[in-house]
Every structure is written in C-alpha cells, then in structure tokens.
Protein backbone atom coordinates (compact mmCIF):
# COMPACT_ATOMS: atom_id res chain seq x y z
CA UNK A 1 0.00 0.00 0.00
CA UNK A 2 1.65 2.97 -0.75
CA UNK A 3 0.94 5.64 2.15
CA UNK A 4 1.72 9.68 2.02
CA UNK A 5 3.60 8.85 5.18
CA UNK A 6 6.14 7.41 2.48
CA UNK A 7 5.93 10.79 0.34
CA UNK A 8 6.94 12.31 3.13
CA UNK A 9 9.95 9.85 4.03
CA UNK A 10 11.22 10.13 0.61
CA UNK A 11 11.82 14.03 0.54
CA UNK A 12 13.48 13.11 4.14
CA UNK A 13 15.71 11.18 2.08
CA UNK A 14 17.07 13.73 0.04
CA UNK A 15 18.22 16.07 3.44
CA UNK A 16 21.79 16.27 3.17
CA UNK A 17 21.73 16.79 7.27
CA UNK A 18 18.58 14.96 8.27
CA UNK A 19 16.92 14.90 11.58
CA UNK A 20 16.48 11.95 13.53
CA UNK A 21 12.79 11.28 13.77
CA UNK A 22 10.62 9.54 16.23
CA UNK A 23 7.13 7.75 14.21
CA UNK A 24 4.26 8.12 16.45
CA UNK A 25 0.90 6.68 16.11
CA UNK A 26 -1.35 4.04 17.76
CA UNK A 27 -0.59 0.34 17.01
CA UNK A 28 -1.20 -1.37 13.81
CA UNK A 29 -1.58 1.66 11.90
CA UNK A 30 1.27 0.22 9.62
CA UNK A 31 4.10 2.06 11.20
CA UNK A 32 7.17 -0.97 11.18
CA UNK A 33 6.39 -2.10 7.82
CA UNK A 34 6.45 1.03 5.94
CA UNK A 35 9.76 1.97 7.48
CA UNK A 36 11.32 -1.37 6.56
CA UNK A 37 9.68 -1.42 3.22
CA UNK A 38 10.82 2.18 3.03
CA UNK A 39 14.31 1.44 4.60
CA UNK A 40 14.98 -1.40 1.97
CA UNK A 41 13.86 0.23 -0.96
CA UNK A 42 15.60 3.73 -0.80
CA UNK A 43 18.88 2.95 0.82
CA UNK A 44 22.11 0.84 0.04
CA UNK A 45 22.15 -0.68 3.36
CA UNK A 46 19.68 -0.96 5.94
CA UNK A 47 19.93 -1.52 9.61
CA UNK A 48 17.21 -2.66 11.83
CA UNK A 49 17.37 -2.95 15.59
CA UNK A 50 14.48 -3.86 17.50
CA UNK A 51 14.49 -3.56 20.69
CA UNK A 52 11.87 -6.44 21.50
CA UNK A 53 14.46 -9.03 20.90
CA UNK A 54 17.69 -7.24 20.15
CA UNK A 55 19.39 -6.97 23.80
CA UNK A 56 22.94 -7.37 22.49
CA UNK A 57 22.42 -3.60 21.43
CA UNK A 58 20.89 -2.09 24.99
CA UNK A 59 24.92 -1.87 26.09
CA UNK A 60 25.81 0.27 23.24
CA UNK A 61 22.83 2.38 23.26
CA UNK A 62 23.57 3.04 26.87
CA UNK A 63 26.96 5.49 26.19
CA UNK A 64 24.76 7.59 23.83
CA UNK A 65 28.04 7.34 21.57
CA UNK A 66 26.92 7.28 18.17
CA UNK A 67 29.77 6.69 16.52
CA UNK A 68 30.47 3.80 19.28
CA UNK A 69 26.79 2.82 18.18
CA UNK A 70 27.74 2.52 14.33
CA UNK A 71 30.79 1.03 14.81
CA UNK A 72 29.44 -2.11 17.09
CA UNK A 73 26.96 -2.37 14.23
CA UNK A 74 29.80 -2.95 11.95
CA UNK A 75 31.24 -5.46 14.40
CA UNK A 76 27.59 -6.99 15.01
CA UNK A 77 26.19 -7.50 12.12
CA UNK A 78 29.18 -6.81 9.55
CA UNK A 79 27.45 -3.86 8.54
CA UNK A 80 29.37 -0.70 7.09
CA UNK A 81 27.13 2.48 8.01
CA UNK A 82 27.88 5.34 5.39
CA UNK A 83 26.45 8.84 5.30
CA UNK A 84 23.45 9.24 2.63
CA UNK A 85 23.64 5.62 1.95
CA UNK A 86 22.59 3.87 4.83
CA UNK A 87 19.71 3.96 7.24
CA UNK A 88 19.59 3.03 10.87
CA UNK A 89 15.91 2.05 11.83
CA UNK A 90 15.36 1.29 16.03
CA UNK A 91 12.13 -0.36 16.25
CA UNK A 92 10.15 -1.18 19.28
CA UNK A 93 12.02 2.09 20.98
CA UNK A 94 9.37 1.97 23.73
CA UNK A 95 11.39 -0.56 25.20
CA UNK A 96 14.48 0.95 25.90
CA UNK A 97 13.94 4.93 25.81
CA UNK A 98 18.10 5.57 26.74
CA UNK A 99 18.25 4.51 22.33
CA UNK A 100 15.45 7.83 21.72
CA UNK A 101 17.61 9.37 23.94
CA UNK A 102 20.72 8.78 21.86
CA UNK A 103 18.93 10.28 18.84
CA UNK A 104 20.01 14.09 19.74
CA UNK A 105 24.09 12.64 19.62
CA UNK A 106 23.07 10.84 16.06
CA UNK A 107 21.86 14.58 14.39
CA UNK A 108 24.79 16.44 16.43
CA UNK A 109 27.71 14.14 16.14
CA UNK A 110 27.14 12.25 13.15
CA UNK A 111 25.59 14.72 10.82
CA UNK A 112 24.23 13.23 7.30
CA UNK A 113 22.96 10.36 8.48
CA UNK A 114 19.38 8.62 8.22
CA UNK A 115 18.51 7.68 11.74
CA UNK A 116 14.67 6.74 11.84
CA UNK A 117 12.55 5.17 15.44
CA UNK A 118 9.30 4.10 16.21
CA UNK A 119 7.21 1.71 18.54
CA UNK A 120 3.94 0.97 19.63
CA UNK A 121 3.73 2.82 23.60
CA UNK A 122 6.42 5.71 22.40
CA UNK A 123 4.28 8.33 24.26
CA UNK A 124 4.01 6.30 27.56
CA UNK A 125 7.68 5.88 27.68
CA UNK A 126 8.48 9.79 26.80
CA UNK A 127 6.25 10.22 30.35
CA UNK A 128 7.46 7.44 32.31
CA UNK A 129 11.16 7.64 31.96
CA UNK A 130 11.61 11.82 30.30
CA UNK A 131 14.74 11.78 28.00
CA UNK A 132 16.51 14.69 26.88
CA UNK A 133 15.48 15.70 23.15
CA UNK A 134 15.71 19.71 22.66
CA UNK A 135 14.36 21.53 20.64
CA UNK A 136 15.48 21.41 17.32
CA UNK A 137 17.56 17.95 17.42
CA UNK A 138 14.96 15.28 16.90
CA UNK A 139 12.18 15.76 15.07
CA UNK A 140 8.63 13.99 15.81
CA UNK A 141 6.66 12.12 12.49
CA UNK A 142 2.88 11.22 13.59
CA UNK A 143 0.89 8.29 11.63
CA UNK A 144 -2.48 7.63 11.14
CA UNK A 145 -4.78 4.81 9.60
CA UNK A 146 -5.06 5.13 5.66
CA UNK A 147 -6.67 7.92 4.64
CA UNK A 148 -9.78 7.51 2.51
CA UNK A 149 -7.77 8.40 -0.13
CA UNK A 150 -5.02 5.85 0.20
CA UNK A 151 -7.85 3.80 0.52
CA UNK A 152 -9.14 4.64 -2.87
CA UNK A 153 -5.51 4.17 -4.25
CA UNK A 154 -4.98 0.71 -2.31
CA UNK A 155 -7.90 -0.45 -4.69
CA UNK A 156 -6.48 1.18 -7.92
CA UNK A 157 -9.19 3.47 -8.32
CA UNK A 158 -6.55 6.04 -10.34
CA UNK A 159 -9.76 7.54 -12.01
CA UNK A 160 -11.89 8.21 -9.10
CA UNK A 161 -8.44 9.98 -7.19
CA UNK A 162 -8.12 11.88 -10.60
CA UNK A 163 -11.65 13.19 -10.18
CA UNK A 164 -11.50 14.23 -6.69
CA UNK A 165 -7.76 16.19 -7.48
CA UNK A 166 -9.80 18.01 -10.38
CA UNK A 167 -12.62 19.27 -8.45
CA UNK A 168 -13.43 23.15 -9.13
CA UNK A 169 -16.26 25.29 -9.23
CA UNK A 170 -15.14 26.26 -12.80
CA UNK A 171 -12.16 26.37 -14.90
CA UNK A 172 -12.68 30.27 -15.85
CA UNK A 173 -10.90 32.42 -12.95
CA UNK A 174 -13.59 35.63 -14.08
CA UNK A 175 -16.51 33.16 -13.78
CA UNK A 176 -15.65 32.03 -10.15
CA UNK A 177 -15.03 36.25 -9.79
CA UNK A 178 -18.34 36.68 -10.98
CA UNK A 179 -19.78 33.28 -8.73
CA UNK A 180 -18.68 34.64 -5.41
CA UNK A 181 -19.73 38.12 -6.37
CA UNK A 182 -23.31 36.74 -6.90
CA UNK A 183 -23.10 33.98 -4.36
CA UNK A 184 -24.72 31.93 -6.89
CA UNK A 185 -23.90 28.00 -6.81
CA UNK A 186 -21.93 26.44 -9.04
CA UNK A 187 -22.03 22.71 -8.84
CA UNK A 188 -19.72 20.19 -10.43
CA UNK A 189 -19.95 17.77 -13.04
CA UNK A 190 -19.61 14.21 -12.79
CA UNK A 191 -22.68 12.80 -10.97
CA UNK A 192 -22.09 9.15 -12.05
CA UNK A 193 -18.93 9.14 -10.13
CA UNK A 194 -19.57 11.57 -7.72
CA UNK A 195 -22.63 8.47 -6.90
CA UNK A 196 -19.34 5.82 -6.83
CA UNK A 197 -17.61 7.99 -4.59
CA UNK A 198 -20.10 8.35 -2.16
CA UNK A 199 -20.68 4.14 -2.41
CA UNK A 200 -17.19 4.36 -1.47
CA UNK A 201 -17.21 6.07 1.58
CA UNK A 202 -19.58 4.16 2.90
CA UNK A 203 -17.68 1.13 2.58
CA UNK A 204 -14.79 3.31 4.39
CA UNK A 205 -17.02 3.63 7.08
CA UNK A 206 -17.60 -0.14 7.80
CA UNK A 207 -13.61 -0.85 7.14
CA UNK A 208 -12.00 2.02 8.61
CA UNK A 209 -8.63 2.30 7.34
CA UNK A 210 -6.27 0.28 9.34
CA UNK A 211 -3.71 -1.75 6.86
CA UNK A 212 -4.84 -5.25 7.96
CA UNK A 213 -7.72 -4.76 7.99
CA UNK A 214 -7.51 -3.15 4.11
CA UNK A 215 -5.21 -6.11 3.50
CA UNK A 216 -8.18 -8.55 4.56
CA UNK A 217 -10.72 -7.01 2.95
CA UNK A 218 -8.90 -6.59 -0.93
CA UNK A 219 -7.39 -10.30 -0.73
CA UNK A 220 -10.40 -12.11 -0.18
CA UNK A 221 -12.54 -10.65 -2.87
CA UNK A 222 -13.88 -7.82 -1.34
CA UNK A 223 -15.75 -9.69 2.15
CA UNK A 224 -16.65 -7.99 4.78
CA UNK A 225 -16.99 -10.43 7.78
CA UNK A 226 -13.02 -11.22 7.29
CA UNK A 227 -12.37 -7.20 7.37
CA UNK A 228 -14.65 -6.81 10.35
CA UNK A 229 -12.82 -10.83 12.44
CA UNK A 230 -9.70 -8.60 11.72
CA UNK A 231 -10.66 -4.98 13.29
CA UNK A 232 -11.50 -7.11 16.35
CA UNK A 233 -8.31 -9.37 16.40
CA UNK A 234 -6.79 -5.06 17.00
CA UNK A 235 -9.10 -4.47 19.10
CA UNK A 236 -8.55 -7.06 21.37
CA UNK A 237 -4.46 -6.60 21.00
CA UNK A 238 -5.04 -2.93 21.96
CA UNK A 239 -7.51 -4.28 25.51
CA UNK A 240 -3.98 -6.85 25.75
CA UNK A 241 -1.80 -4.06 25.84
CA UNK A 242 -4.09 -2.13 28.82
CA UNK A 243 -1.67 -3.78 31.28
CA UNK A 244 1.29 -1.93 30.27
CA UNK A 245 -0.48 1.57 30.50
CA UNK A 246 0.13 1.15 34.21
CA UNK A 247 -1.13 -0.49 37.21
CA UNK A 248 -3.50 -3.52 37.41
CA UNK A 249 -5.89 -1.77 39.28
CA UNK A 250 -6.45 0.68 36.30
CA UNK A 251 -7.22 -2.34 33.78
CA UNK A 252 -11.19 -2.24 34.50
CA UNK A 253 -11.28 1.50 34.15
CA UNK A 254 -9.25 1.13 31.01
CA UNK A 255 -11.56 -1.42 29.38
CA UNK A 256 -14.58 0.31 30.56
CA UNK A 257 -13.40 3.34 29.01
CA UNK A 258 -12.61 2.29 25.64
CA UNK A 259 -15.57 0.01 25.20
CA UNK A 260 -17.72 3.16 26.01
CA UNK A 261 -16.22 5.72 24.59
CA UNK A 262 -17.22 5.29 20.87
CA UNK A 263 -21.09 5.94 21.89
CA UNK A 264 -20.20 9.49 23.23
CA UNK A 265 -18.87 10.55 20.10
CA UNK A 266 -20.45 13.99 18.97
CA UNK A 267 -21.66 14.53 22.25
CA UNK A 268 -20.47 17.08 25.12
CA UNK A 269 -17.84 14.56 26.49
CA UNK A 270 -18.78 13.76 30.24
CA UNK A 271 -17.16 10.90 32.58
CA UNK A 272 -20.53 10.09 34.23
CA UNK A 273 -21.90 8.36 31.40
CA UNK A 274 -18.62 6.15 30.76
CA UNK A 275 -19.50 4.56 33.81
CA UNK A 276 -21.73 6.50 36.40
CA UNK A 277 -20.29 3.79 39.29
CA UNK A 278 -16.72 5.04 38.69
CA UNK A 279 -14.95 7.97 40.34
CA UNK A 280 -14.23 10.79 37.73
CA UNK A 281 -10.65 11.12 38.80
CA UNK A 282 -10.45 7.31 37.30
CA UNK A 283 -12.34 7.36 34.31
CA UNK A 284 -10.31 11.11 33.33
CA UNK A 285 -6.93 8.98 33.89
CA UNK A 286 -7.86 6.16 31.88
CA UNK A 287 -9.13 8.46 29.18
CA UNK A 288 -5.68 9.94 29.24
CA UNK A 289 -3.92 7.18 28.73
CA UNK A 290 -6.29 6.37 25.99
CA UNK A 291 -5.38 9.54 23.98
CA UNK A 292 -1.65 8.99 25.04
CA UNK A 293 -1.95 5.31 22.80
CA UNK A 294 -3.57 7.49 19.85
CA UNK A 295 -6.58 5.41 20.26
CA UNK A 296 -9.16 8.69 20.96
CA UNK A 297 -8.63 12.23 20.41
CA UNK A 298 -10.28 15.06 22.16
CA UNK A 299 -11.74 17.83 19.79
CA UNK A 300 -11.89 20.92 22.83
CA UNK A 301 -14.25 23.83 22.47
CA UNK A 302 -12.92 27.15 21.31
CA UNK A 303 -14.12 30.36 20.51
CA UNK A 304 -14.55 31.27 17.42
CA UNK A 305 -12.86 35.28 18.10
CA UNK A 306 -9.03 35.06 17.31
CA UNK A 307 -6.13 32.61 15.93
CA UNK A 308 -5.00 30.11 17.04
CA UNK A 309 -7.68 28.26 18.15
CA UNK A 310 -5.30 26.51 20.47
CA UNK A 311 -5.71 30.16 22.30
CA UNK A 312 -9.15 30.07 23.73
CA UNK A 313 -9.31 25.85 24.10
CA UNK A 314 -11.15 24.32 26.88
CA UNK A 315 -9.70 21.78 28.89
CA UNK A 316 -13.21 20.56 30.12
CA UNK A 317 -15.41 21.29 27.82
CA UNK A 318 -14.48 18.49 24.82
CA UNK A 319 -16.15 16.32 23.08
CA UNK A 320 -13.62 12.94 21.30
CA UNK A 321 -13.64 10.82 18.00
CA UNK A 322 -11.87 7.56 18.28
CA UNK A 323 -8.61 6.35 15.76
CA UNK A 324 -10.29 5.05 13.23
CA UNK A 325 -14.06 4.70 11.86
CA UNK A 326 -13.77 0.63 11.32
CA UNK A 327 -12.62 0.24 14.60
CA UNK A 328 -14.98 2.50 16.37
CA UNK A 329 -17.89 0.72 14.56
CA UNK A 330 -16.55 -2.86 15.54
CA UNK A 331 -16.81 -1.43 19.30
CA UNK A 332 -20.14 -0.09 18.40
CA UNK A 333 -21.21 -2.89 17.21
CA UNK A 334 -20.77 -5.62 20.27
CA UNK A 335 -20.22 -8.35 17.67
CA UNK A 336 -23.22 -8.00 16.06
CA UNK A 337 -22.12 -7.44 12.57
CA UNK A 338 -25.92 -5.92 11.51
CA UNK A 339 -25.04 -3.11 14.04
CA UNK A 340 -22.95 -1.37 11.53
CA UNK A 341 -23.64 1.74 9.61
CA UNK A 342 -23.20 2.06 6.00
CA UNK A 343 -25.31 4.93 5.19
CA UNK A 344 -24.85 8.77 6.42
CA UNK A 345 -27.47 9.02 8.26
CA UNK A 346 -25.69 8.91 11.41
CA UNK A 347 -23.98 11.89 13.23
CA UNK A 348 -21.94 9.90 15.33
CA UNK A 349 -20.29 8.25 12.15
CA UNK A 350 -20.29 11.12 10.04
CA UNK A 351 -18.49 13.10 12.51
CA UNK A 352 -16.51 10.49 13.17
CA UNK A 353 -14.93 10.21 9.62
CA UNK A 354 -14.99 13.69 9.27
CA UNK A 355 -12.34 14.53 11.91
CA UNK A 356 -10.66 11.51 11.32
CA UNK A 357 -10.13 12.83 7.39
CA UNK A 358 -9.03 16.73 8.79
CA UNK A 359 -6.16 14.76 10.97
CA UNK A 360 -4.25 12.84 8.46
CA UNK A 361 -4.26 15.42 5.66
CA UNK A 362 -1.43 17.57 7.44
CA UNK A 363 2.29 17.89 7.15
CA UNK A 364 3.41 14.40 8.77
CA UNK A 365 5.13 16.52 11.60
CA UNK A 366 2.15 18.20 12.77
CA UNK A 367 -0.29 16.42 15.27
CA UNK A 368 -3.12 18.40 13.98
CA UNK A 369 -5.72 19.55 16.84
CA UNK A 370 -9.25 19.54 16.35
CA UNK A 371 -11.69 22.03 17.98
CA UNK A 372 -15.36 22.46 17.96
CA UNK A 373 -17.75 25.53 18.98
CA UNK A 374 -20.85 25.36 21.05
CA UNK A 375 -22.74 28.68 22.09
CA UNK A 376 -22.95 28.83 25.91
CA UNK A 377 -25.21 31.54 26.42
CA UNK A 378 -28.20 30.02 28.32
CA UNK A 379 -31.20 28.49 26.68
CA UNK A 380 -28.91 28.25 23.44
CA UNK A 381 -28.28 25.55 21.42
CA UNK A 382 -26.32 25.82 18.06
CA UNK A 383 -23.31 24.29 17.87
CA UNK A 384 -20.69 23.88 15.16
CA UNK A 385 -18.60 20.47 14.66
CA UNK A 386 -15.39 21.19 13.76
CA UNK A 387 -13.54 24.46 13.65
CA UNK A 388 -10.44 24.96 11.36
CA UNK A 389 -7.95 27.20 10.70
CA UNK A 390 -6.75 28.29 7.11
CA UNK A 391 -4.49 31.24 7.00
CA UNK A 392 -5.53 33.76 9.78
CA UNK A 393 -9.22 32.29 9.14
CA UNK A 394 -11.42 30.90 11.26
CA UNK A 395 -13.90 28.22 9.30
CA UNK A 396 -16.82 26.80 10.98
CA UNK A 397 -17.09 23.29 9.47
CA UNK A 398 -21.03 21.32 9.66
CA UNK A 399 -21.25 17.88 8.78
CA UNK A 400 -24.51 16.61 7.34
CA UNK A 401 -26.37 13.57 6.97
CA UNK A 402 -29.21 14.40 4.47
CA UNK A 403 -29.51 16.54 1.37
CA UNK A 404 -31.37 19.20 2.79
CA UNK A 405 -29.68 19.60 6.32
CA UNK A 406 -30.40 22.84 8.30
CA UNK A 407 -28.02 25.22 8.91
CA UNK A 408 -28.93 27.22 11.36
CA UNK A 409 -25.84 27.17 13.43
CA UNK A 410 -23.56 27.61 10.89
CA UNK A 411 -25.00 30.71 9.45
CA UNK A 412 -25.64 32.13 13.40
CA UNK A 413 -21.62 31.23 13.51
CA UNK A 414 -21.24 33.19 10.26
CA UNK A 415 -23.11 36.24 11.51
CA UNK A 416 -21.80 36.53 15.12
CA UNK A 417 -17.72 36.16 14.16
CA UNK A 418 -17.74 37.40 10.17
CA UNK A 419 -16.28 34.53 9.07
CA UNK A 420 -15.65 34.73 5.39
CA UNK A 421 -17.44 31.39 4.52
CA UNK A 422 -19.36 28.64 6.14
CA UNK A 423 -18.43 24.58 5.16
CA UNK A 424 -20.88 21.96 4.48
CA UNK A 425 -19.12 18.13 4.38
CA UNK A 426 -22.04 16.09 3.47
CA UNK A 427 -23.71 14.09 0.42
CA UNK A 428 -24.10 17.17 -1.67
CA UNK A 429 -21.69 17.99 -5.04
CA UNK A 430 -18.90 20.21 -4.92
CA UNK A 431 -21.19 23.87 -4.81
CA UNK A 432 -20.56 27.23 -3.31
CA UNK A 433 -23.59 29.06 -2.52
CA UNK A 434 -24.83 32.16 -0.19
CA UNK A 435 -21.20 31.96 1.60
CA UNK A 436 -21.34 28.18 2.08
CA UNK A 437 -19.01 25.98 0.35
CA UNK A 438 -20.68 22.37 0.07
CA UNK A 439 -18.23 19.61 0.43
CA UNK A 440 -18.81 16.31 -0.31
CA UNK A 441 -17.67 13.33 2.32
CA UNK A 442 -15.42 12.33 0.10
CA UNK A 443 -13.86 15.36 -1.15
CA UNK A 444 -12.21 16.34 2.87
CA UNK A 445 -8.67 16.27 1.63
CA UNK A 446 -9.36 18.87 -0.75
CA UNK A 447 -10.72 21.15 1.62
CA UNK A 448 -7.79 23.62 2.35
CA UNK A 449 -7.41 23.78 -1.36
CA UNK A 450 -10.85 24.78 -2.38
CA UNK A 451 -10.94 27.33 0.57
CA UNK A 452 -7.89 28.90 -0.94
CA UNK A 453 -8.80 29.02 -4.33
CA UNK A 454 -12.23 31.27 -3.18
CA UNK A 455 -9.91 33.23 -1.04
CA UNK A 456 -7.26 33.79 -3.91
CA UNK A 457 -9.69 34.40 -6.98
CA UNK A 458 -12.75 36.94 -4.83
C-alpha cells in the first residue's frame, strides 16, 4: 500500500543533514512495515534494531556514543554504516527509551545520516522515563490509519483519485469572480462518479482504514466479515496491551473506558456516562492514557474570536472521536455485525470520519488539533462540529447527513464572528452558494485547497 507517510519519508531522504525522527501513532496503523519497506527500498544498506528481541544492542545504546553505536553495528552485524547511503531504523524504541535518547548525539555528532525510530507505547515511555530531546535535534513524524484516499488508491481506483484532485467550481478564474460576487452555486460535473464515490465512503465507514484490515478485505474478494474478524483481532491486542499503560488496578477503568467511549462521540464529552459507578478522577486517567496510545482524540471547544484556536481551548469542555471509523464501529457494534452503519445518516459516524479525514491530511510533523464551537449563552443551542484554521481564518465546518440539512448554526456562527465562509461536508456535489461551500464526504482532503482558491480568486 503505498501511504503519504512514504511521500513524506522520501523528501526526508534527500536532506543532506537529516533529523532523527521519532514515528508516532497508535498500534497497527502500519508504522514498522512502511519503514522497513521504506528502509529497503531507498537505501544501500539498511539496519534494523528492534528492541523487543535485540538486547545485544541495549549496552551500546547506553553510552549515547553514536559513533560507538555505528561502529558495534559494523562489528555486530558486519554492517558498514555510510552517510546518505545507509539507514539506521530502532524499532520497538518503547522498550528501551536511553536509544530515543541517543537520537540528539546521532543529528549532532554524526551529521548526514538517516537515523529513523518508532514503537507501539512511544508516548508512555516519553512520560514514564523523560529523556533529553531539545528543541530542534529530533524531530517527531505522527501516523495515522489510511486515509480515505489511500484507501481509494490501495484499490487502484486512479480515475476516481483523478476526479476528486480536479474538483473546481469552474475552470474560468472571471466566472468564479463573478460566482462569489453573486453567491450563486456552481455545482460540479460528474454525478455518475460523484454516486461511486459516495458508495465508497460508505464502505470506508464499515472498514475504517487500518492496513490489515484493508489487507483482509482486498485479498479475499472484497468480504466484509473477514475485514470486520480482523478490526477485532486489533481491538482485542489494543484491551492486551491495557496492562502496560500502568497499574493492574487501572485495567477495568481502562476497558470500561474504551468500550464506552465510541457511543459518546459527537456529544459534550462527560465521565458520568462512561460509567456512572466510577470515580471521575479514574475514568479522566484512563481516558488519558487512551489519547496517550492514539486510540481517541479530544476535539476541545474554542471560541470562534481570534487565531490560534489553540488560544481560547477548553480543557473541560471536549467532546472525542476515536482512531479510526472501522474500529470505532466494531466497538459499536458488540459483535453484532448488523449493528454497523453504512449509510450517512448517522452523526456519530459522520463526525466520526470527518475529523478523522481533517487529521491525516497535514504535514506528517504536525499532530493536527481539532476544535469544535458550542454557544454557551443560556437556553442556546447551536453548535458547530469542527472548527479549522486556514491562513488567519477561522472556518466553521457542519457535517450533514441528508440533502437538505439545516443550517442554522452555521450561518448564526457566520453572523456573530464574520467569518468569510461557512463549510458543508455532506452528500451534496462540490457547490458554493450564499457563503457556504458544500463539500462532499469524500472530497475532505481537498478542503484547504478549495478554501484557498475562493480566497485567492474573490
């Protein structure tokens, strides 16, 4: 499957003084076998230490000598490490956090070479046992599931990518002048595929986009069932790995959280209806530790005033969206595969996919935050999902089920702040009407693009 992560990697590649980078991401996301793939295809020679079963290296790792490091290589594996030809990969780094540690000498001392890390817990160990990265030395590289467009291109569907990359409201700059001028819609051609598309996303939404589970699905023609045995064989690996979050006495609040969770997505997040026996102070822990393993992530409430949004961002007031839409559905579904939604009728799901799609379409070295806006005057009630920023603007972002969706609170969000447009994601062609710019689901990735182009051409 080719990933952007990989895109990414390759222009890496070319840095004549790379730095050392940390992958970060949930489990089974794919993060290992892209960087050996990656590691064996673009590089002379290719070194891979992991940790899990490697303990002849912990030793050499513990001087935070790289050039002692390279050299016991040589002597270890009769490896000769060269600058811009070689690659040292440390997999499983969780496990011994004195070898992320030893990064910062790598960039420093050694400058020129390709030193990549990863793991599956990387963000517990960075708490547990704090190394010394500054600023500037090591750089972090986040992963996600696939994308629904590597999702698309996993299938071969060149033509249907093509379509989406082509989107416009017209190919004459003074008709789009005149368009915005007039606030009169302009909606795209194509409705035969734009129809495909859509059938696509809602398969999407019953897979999710974790590589097995892709991998399951395309090599035995297209079934579901296998796809959906495989999101829970995860499932159940991430409820295995609840023991090394921390105490024993923290697995029940752990499970209970994570089994729970999913049904409070697109709600007002609150710890009393994860388990209304449990103390809060529990529940907000294992939640934590949750978002630590990439498994949910919270989208805070912001104000719609000033940039960044980051500014204004609630600590309590959140709502969360799980790591992938497959997975979250599996949980949903409590084994009863008729449980699932293919259709876009649901919010939860919707929004769901939605901020799943804003994450992963961001520079690879930005953990991109998501926000939402609620108004909290009293007896009020609109709400907008997802805020976003593009350029010093503020976009409200509503996610719609049906054709015909109300927008009440988008346009009360448009009014009170002046933002310059309003977005629609839902089934609707590519339009732009009245100051609302109608996205369909499976045109997210081409959001920040569209935006610009209205900003660039009014």
């Amino acid at each position: 499957m080719n990933r952007l992560s990989r895109r990414a990697l390759i222009k890496w590649q070319a840095d004549k003084h790379p730095h050392p980078i940390v992958v970060r991401g949930a489990r089974q996301v794919g993060k290992s076998f892209l960087l050996e793939r990656f590691a064996k295809e673009n590089f002379k020679t290719a070194v891979i230490i992991n940790f899990e079963y490697d303990f002849e290296f912990y030793e050499d790792f513990e001087t935070l000598d790289p050039v002692h490091i390279v050299n016991q290589i040589y002597l270890k594996r009769n490896i000769e490490i060269k600058t811009g030809e070689s690659l040292i990969f440390l997999d499983e780094v969780q496990l011994f956090p004195k070898a992320i540690q030893a990064l910062r000498y790598f960039y420093e001392k050694m400058p020129g070479l390709h030193v990549i890390a990863a793991g599956s817990l990387v963000d517990f160990a960075l708490k547990q046992e704090p190394v010394s990265m500054p600023v500037g030395r090591v750089h972090y590289f986040y992963m996600h599931p696939l994308s629904f467009r590597e999702f698309l291109e996993a299938q071969g569907l060149v033509g249907y990518l093509k379509f989406i990359d082509d989107l416009d409201f017209t190919k004459s700059r003074n008709a789009l002048k005149k368009a915005l001028k007039v606030k009169s819609g302009i909606a795209s051609s194509g409705n035969a595929l734009h129809e495909k598309l859509l059938a696509e996303v809602q398969k999407y939404l019953l897979l999710g986009g974790m590589p097995a589970v892709i991998r399951e699905y395309l090599n035995n023609d297209k079934q579901f069932p296998l796809a959906f045995r495989e999101q829970r064989q995860i499932l159940n690996t991430y409820i295995d790995d609840f023991r090394k979050y921390g105490k024993n006495s923290e697995f029940y609040y752990l499970r209970k959280s994570f089994e729970r969770a999913p049904h409070l997505i697109s709600k007002k997040f609150k710890y009393s209806q994860l388990d209304p026996e449990s103390k809060s102070t529990h529940l907000k822990q294992a939640l934590e530790h949750l978002i630590d393993a990439h498994l949910f992530t919270k989208v805070r409430a912001t104000s719609g005033i000033v940039t960044p949004l980051e500014l204004n961002a609630s600590d309590s007031d959140f709502k969360i969206i799980g790591l992938d839409c497959g997975l979250v559905q599996n949980l949903l579904s409590a084994n009863n595969e008729s449980l699932y939604i293919s259709d876009f009728n649901s919010g939860l799901i919707t929004e769901q996919f939605v901020g799943q799609e804003l994450r992963v379409y961001v520079d690879p070295y930005d953990l991109r935050k998501l926000y939402y806006w609620f108004n909290d005057a009293k007896n009020a009630s609109a709400e907008i999902d997802y805020l976003i920023e593009i350029g010093k603007h503020i976009i409200p972002v509503e996610v719609k089920a049906s054709h015909q969706g109300r927008l009440k609170s988008l346009r009360y969000f448009m009014d009170k702040y002046k933002a310059p447009l309003g977005i629609r994601i839902s089934v609707n062609p590519l339009s732009f009407e009245e100051g609302i710019l109608s996205v369909p689901f499976y045109a997210v990735s081409e959001i920040n693009r569209l935006v610009e182009m209205l900003f660039l051409k009014n």
